[in-house]
Protein backbone atom coordinates (compact mmCIF):
# COMPACT_ATOMS: atom_id res chain seq x y z
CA UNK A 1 63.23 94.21 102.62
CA UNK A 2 60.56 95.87 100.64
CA UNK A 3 58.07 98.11 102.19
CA UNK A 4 54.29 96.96 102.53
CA UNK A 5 51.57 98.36 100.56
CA UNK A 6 49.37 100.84 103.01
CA UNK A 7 46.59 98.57 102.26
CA UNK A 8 48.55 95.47 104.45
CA UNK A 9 48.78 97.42 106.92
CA UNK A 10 45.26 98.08 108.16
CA UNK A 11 44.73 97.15 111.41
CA UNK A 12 42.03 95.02 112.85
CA UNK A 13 40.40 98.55 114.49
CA UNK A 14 39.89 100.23 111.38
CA UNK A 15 36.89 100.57 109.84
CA UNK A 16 35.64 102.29 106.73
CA UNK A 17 33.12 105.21 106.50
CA UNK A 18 30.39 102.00 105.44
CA UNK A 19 30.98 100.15 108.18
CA UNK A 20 31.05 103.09 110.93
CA UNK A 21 28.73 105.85 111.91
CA UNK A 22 31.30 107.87 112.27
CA UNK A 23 31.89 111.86 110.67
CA UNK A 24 34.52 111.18 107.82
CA UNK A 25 37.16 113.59 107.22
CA UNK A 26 38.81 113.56 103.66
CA UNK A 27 42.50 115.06 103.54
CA UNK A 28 43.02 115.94 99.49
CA UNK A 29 45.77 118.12 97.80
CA UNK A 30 47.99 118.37 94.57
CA UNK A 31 51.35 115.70 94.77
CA UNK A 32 53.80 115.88 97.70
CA UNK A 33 52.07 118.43 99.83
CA UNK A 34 52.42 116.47 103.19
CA UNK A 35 49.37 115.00 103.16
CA UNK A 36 50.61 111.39 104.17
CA UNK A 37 52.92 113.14 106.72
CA UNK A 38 49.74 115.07 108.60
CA UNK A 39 47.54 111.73 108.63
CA UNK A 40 50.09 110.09 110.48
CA UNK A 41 50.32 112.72 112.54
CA UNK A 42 46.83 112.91 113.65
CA UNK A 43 46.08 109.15 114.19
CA UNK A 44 49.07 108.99 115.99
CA UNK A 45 51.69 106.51 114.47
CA UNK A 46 52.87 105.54 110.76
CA UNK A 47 50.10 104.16 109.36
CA UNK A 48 50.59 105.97 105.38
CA UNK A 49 54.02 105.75 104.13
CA UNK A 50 55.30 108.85 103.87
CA UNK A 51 58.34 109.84 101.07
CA UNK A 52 59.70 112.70 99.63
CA UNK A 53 58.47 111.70 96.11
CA UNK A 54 55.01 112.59 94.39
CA UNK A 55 52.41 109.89 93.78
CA UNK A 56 53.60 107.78 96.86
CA UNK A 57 49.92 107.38 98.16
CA UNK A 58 47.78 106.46 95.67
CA UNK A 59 44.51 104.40 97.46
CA UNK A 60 42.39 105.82 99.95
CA UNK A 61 43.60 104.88 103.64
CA UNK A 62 41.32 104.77 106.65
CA UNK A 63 41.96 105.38 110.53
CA UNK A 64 40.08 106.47 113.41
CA UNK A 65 41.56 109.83 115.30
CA UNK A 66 39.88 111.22 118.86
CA UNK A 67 39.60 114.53 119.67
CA UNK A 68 38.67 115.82 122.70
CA UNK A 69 34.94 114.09 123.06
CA UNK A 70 34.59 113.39 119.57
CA UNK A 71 35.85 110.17 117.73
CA UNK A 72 35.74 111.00 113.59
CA UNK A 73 37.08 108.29 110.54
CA UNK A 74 40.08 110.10 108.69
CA UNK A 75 40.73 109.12 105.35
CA UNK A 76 44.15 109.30 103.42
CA UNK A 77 43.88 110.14 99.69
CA UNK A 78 46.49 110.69 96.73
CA UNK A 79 47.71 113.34 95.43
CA UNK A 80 45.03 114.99 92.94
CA UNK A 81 45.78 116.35 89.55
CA UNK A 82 42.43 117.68 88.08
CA UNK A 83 43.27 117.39 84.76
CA UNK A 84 46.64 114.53 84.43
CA UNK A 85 45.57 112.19 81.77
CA UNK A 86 48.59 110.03 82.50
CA UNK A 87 49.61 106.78 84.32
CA UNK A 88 47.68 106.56 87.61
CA UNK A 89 46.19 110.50 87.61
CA UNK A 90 43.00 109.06 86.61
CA UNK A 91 42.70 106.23 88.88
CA UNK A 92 43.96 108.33 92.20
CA UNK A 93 41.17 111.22 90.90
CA UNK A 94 38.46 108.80 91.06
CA UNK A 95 39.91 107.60 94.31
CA UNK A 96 39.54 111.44 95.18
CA UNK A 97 36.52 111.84 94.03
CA UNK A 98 34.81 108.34 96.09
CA UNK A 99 36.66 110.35 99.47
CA UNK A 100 34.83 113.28 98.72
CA UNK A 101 31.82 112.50 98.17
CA UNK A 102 31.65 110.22 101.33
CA UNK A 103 33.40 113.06 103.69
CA UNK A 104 31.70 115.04 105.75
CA UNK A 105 34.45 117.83 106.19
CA UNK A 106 37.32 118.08 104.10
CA UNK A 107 40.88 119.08 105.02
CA UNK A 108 42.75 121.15 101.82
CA UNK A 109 46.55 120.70 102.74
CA UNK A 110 49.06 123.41 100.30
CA UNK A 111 52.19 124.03 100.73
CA UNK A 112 53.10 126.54 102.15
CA UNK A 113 56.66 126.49 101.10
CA UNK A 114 56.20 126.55 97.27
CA UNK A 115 53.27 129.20 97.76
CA UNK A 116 49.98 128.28 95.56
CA UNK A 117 49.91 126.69 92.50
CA UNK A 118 47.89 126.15 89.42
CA UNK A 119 47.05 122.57 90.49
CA UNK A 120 45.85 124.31 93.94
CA UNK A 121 43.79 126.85 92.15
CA UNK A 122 41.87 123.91 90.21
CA UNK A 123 41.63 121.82 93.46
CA UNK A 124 39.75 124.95 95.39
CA UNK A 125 37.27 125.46 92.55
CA UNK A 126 36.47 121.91 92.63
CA UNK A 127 35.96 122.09 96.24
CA UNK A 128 34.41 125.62 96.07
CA UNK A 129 32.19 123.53 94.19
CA UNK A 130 31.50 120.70 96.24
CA UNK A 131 29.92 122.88 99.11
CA UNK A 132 31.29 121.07 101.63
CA UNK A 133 33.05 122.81 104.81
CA UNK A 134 36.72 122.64 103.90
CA UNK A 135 39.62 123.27 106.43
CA UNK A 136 42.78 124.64 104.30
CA UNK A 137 45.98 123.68 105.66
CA UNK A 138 49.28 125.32 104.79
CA UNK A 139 51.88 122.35 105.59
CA UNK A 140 55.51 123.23 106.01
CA UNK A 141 55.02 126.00 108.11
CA UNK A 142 58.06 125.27 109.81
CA UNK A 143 59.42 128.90 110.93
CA UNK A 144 57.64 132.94 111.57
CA UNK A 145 58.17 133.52 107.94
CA UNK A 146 56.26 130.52 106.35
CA UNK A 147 53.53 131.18 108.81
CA UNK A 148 52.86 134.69 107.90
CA UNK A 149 53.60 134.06 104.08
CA UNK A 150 50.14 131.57 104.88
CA UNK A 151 47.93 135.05 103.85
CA UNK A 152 48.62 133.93 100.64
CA UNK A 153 46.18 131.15 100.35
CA UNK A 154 43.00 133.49 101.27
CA UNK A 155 43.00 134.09 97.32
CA UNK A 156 41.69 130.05 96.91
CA UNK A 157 38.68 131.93 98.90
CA UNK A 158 38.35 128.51 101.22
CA UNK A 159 38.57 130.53 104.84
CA UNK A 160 41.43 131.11 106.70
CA UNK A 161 44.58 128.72 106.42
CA UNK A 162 46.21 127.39 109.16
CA UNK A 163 50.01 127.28 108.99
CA UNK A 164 50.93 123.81 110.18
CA UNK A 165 53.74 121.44 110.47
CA UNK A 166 53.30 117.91 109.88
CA UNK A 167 56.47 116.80 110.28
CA UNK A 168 57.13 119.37 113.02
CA UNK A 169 53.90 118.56 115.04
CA UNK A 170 52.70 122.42 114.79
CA UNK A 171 49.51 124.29 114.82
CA UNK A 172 47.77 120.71 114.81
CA UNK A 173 45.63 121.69 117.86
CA UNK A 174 43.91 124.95 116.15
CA UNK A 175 43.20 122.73 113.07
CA UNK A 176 41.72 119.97 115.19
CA UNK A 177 39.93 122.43 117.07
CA UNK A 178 38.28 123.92 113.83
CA UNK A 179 38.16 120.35 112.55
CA UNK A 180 35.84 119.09 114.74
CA UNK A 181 33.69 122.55 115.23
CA UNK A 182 32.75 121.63 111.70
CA UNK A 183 31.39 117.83 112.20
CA UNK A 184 27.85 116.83 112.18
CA UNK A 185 26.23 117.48 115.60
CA UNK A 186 29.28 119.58 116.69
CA UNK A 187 28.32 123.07 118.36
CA UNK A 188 29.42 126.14 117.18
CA UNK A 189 31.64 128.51 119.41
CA UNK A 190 30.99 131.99 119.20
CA UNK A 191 34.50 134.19 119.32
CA UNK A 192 34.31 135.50 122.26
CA UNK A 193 33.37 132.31 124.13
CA UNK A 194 36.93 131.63 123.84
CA UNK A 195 37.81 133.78 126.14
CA UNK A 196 37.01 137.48 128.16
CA UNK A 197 37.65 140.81 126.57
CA UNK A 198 41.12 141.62 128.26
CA UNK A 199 41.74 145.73 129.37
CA UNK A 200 45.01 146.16 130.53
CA UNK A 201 45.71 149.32 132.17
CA UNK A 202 49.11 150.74 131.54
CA UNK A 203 50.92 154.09 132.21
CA UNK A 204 53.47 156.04 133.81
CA UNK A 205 54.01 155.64 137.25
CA UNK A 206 51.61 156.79 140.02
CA UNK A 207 49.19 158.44 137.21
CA UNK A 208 46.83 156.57 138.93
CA UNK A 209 46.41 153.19 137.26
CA UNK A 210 45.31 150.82 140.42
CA UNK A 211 43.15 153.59 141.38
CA UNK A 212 41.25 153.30 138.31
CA UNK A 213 41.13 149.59 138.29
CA UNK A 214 39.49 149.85 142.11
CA UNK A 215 37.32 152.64 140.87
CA UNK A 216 36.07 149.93 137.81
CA UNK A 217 35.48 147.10 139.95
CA UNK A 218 33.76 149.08 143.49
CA UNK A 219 36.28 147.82 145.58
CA UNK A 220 40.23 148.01 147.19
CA UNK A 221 41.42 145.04 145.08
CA UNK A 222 44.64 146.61 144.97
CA UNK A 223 47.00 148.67 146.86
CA UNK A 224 47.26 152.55 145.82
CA UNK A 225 49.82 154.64 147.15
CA UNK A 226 51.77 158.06 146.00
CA UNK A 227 54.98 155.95 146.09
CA UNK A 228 55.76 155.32 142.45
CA UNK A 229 56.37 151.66 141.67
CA UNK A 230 53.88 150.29 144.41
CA UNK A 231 52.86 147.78 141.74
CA UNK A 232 55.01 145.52 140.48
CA UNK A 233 53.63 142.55 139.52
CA UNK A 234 50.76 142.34 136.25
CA UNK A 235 47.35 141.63 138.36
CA UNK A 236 44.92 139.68 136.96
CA UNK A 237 40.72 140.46 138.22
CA UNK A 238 37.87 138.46 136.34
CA UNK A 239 35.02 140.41 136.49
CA UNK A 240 31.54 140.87 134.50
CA UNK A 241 30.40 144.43 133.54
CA UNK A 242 27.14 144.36 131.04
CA UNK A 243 26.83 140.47 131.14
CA UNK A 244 29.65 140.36 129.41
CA UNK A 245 32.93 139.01 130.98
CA UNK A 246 36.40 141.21 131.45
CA UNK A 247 39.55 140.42 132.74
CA UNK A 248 41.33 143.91 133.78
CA UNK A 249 45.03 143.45 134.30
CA UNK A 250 46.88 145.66 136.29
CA UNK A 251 50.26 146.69 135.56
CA UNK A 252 53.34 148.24 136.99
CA UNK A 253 54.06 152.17 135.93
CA UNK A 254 56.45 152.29 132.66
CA UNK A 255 59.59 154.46 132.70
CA UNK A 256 61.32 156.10 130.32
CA UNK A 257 63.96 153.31 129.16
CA UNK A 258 67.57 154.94 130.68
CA UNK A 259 65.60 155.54 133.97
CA UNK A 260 64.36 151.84 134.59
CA UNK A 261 66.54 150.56 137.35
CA UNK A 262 67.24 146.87 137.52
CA UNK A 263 66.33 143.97 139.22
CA UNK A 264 62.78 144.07 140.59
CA UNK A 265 61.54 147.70 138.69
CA UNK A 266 63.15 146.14 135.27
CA UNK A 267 61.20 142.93 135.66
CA UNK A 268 58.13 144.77 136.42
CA UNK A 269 58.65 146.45 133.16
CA UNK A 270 58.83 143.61 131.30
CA UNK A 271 55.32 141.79 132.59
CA UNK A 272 53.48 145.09 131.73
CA UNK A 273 54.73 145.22 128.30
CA UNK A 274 54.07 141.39 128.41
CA UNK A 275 50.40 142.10 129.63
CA UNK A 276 49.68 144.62 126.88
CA UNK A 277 50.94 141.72 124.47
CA UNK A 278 48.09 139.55 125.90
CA UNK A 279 45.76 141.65 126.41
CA UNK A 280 43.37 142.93 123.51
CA UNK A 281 42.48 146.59 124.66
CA UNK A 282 44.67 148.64 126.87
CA UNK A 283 44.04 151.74 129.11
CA UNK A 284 46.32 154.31 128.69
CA UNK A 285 46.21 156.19 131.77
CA UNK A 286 47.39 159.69 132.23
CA UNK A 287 47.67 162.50 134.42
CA UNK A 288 45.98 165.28 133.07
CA UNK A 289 47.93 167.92 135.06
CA UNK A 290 51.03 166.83 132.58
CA UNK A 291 49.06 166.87 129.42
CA UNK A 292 50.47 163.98 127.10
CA UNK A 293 54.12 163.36 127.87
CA UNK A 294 56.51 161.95 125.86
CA UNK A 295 56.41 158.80 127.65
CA UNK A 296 52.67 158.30 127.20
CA UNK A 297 53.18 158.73 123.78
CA UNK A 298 55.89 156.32 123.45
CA UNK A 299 53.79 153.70 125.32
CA UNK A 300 50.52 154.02 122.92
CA UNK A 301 53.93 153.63 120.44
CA UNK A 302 53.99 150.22 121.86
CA UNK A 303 50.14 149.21 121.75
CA UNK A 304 49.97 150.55 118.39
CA UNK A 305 52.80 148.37 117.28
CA UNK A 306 51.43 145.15 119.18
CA UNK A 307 48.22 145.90 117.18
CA UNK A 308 46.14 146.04 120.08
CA UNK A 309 42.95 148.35 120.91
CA UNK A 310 43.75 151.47 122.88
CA UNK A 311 42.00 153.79 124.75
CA UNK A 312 43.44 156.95 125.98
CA UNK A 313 41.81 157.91 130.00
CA UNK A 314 42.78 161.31 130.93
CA UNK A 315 43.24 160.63 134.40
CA UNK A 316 42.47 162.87 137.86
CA UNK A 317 40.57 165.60 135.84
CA UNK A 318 38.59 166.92 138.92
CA UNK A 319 42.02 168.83 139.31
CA UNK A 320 41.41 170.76 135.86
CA UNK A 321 39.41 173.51 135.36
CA UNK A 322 35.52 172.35 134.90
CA UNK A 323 34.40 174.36 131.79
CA UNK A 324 34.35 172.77 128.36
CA UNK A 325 37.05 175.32 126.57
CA UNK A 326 39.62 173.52 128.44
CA UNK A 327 38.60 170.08 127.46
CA UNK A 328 38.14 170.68 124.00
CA UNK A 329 41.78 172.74 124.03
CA UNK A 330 43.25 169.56 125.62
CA UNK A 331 41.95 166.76 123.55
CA UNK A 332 43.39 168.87 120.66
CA UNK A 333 46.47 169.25 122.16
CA UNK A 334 46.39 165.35 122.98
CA UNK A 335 45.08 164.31 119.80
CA UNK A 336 48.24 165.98 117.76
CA UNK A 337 50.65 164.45 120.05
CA UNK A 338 48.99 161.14 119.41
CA UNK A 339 48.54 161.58 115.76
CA UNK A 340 50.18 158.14 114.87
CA UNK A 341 47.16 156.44 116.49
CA UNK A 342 44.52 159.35 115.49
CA UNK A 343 41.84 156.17 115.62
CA UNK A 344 42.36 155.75 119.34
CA UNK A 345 39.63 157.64 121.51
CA UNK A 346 39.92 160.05 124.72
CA UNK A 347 37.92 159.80 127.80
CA UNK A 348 37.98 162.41 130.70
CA UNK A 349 38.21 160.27 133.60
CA UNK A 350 38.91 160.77 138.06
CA UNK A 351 39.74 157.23 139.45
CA UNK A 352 39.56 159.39 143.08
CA UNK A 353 35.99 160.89 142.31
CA UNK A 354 34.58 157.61 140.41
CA UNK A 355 33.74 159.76 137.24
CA UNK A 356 33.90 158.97 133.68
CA UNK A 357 34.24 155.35 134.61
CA UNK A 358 30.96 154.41 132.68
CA UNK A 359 31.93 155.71 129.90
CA UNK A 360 35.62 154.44 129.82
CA UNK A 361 34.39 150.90 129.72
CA UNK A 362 31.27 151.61 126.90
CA UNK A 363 34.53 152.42 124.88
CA UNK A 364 36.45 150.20 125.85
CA UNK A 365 33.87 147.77 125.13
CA UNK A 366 33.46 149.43 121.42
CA UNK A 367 37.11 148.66 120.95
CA UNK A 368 36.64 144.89 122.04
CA UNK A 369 33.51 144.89 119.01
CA UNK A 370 35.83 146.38 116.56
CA UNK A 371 38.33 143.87 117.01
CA UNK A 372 36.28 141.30 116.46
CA UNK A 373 34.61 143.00 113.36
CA UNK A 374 34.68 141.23 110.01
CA UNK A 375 33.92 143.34 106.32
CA UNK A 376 32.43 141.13 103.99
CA UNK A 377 35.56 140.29 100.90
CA UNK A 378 32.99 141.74 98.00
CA UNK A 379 31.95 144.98 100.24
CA UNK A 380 35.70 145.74 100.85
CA UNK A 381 36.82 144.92 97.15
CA UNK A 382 34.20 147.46 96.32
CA UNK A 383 35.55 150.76 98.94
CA UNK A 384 39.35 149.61 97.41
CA UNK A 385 38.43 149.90 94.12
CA UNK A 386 36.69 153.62 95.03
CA UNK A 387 39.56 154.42 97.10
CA UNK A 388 42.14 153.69 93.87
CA UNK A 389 40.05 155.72 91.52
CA UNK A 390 39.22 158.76 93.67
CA UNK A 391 43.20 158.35 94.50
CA UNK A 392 45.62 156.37 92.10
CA UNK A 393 48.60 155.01 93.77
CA UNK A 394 51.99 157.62 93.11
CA UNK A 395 54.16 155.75 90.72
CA UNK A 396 57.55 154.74 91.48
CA UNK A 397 60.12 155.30 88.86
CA UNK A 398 57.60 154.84 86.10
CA UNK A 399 55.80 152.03 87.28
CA UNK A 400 52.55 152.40 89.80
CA UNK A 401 51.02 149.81 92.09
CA UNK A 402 48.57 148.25 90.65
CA UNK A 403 45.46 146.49 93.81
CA UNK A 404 44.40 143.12 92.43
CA UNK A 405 42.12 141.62 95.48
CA UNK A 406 41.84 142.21 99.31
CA UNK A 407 40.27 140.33 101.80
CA UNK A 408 40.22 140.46 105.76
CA UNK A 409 42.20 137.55 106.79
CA UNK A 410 41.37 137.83 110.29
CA UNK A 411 40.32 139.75 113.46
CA UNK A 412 41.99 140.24 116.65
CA UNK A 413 43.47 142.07 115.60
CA UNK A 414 41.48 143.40 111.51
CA UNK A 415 44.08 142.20 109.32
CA UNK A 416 43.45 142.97 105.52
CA UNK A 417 45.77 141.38 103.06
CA UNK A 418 45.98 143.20 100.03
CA UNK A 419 47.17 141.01 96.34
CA UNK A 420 49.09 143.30 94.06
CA UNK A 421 51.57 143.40 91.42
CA UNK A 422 54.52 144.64 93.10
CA UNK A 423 54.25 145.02 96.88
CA UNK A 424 57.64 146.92 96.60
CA UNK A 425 56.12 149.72 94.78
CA UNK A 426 53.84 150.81 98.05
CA UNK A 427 54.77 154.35 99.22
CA UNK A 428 54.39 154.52 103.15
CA UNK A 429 51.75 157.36 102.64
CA UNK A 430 49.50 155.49 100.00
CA UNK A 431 49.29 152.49 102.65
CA UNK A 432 48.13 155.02 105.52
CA UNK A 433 45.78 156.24 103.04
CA UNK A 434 44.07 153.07 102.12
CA UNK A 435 43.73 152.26 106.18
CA UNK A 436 42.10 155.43 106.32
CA UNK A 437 39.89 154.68 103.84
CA UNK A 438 39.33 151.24 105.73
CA UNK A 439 38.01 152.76 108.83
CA UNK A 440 35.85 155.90 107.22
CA UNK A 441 34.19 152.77 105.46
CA UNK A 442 33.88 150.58 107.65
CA UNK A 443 34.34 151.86 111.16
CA UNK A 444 37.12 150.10 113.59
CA UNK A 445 37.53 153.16 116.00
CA UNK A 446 39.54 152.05 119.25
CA UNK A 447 41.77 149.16 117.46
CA UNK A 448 44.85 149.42 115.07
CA UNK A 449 44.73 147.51 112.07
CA UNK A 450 47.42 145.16 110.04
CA UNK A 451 47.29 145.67 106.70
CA UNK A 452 49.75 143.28 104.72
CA UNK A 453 50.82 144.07 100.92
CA UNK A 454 51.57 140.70 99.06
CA UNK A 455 53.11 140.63 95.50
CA UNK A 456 50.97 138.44 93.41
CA UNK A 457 54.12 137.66 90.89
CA UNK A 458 57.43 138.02 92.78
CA UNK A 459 59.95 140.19 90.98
């Protein structure tokens, strides 16, 4: 039996953007992107028909989609070719054209499994254009690789894309989220409305990490003994400091790996690292009778890695001497055995004698802000381009990377994706250079950075 035209299948609920008061929402993008596939999706049941062949949708197709509170029109569109000349190009562009002019936001879907396109790179200027806020979608994000390989769409300079999968049903709620942030009358949420700055204080055993967290909030919200493993499970306090909300997380000491036991101490393991995973700053707390183990040093190992903010607190430092010689001498000697994370700061702190508390949570606080920092793409392009002249990249058997664009692709943690040539031409060194460069620029003291290198021409 043949398969009805989208237009027979409207159903009696459906009204057009002239007929409703509704936001519209346009979804446009080159041929066989999934754009048919993520309609569906979002109104809920096969409405476009949907094949694995280019030019399958060709007339604009209405449907109403709900979203939390708000109720928007969504509107289907073909596949655009900018500058086709042939067979129905010209009649699905002005089709296009009629759905974005009428659309109140407009939803870019690529694909994020061919990677962008001439076609795309057209589409983007015309909507660059346009001025209207546009949500870019990278479809076919169907596994951890496609989703980070999404970076590569900041260079249509449209915002951040969203990996999703149509046909997988995935990352749909972010993109609905932002969708509707974006409609006329909507309200804007500021970043950290979403949700408290997390601390989670991590350590050694009995360094005195529930200590601290009693000495931060006033009051014996957890128990402290001079038994090691007293905690166990990761403890979650609300609490406001500043007018600003915190969550401080307590977790259970972490052992050196061949002296974890098993069972309950294993398990407890496990939910701190977990907690510094979900957390966005963490405590490091020490004892400063030790100085800065080789355990301490393998945990901010594991912050570092989960690209988190750190803070180091020098724990019980009423037992050191007072004068400032041996402060100095120990932040030097703590600094060099944290030299992998040389951006994370120190603070002198007694959990027993309530000192240093203040200023533990100022910088803790300073971390939060500098994860949530944002450099402007033409202010960073500019420090790059410094950076490569006062320093040219060391060239690698007679060729030399060559730094086409950068832009911050987003915070929490500062990630900066970097276009070049040949991303397999970066030495180690010249990447911990430009970070460096990054932060005596721009700041970001208390967080680690990603910084991701993406060829521009695959060799």
């Amino acid at each position: 039996m043949r398969k009805a035209s989208p237009l027979t299948e409207e159903s009696p609920q459906e009204k057009t953007p002239a007929a409703s008061p509704k936001p519209l929402v346009a979804i446009v993008g080159r041929p066989n992107v999934g754009k048919s596939a993520l309609f569906n999706r979002l109104i809920g049941f096969r409405k476009a028909l949907v094949e694995d062949m280019p030019g399958t949708t060709r007339d604009r197709l209405y449907a109403d989609v709900e979203w939390g509170e708000q109720t928007f029109a969504l509107v289907d569109t073909g596949g655009l070719e900018p500058t086709g000349d042939e067979g129905y190009a010209p009649l699905v562009r002005r089709q296009v054209e009629l759905a974005l002019a009428e659309a109140d936001v407009i939803v870019f879907v690529v694909d994020g499994r061919d990677g962008i396109t001439s076609t795309d790179l057209e589409i983007a200027d015309l909507l660059r254009r346009g001025r209207k806020p546009v949500i870019l979608a990278a479809n076919k994000a169907d596994n951890e690789e496609r989703r980070e390989a999404a970076v590569q769409f900041y260079e249509l300079a449209l915002g951040d894309p969203i990996p999703v999968s149509a046909f997988h049903g995935l990352g749909l709620a972010e993109l609905m989220d932002q969708l509707v942030a974006l409609l006329p009358g909507a309200m804007a949420v500021e970043p950290m409305a979403i949700g408290a700055l997390r601390l989670a204080i991590v350590g050694r055993p009995n360094v005195g990490k529930s200590m601290l967290l009693n000495a931060i909030l006033g009051q014996e919200r957890v128990i402290v003994s001079e038994e090691p493993g007293t905690t166990r499970d990761a403890i979650d306090t609300p609490f406001h400091y500043q007018d600003q909300e915190l969550v401080l997380i307590d977790t259970a000491g972490i052992r050196r790996r061949g002296r974890i036991q098993g069972g309950l101490e294993k398990h407890s393991v496990l939910r701190a690292q977990d907690a510094i995973d979900r957390g966005d700053v963490a405590l490091l707390v020490t004892d400063a009778r030790d100085g800065i183990t080789a355990q301490d040093t393998h945990i901010a190992g594991y912050v570092a890695e989960a690209a988190k903010g750190l803070v180091v607190a020098i724990n019980k430092w009423d037992l050191m001497p007072a004068d400032e010689e041996t402060r100095k001498a120990f932040a030097k000697a703590a600094q060099a055995r944290l030299r992998f994370a040389p951006w994370a700061p120190l603070r002198f702190v007694s959990a027993k004698e309530g000192t240093g508390i203040e200023g533990l949570l100022a910088t803790a606080l300073a971390a939060g802000a500098a994860r949530e920092r944002r450099v402007p793409t033409a202010e960073l392009n500019v420090a790059m381009r410094k950076a490569v002249a006062a320093h040219s990249p060391p060239s690698v058997q007679g060729r030399r990377l060559k730094l086409l664009y950068v832009t911050q692709a987003q915070t929490r943690p500062p990630t900066f994706v970097f276009f070049v040539n040949n991303a397999s031409l970066l030495h180690f060194s010249y990447r911990r250079y430009l970070e460096n460069c990054i932060r005596r620029t721009f700041g970001f003291q208390g967080t680690a950075l990603k910084l991701v290198f993406r060829s521009r021409v695959e060799e």
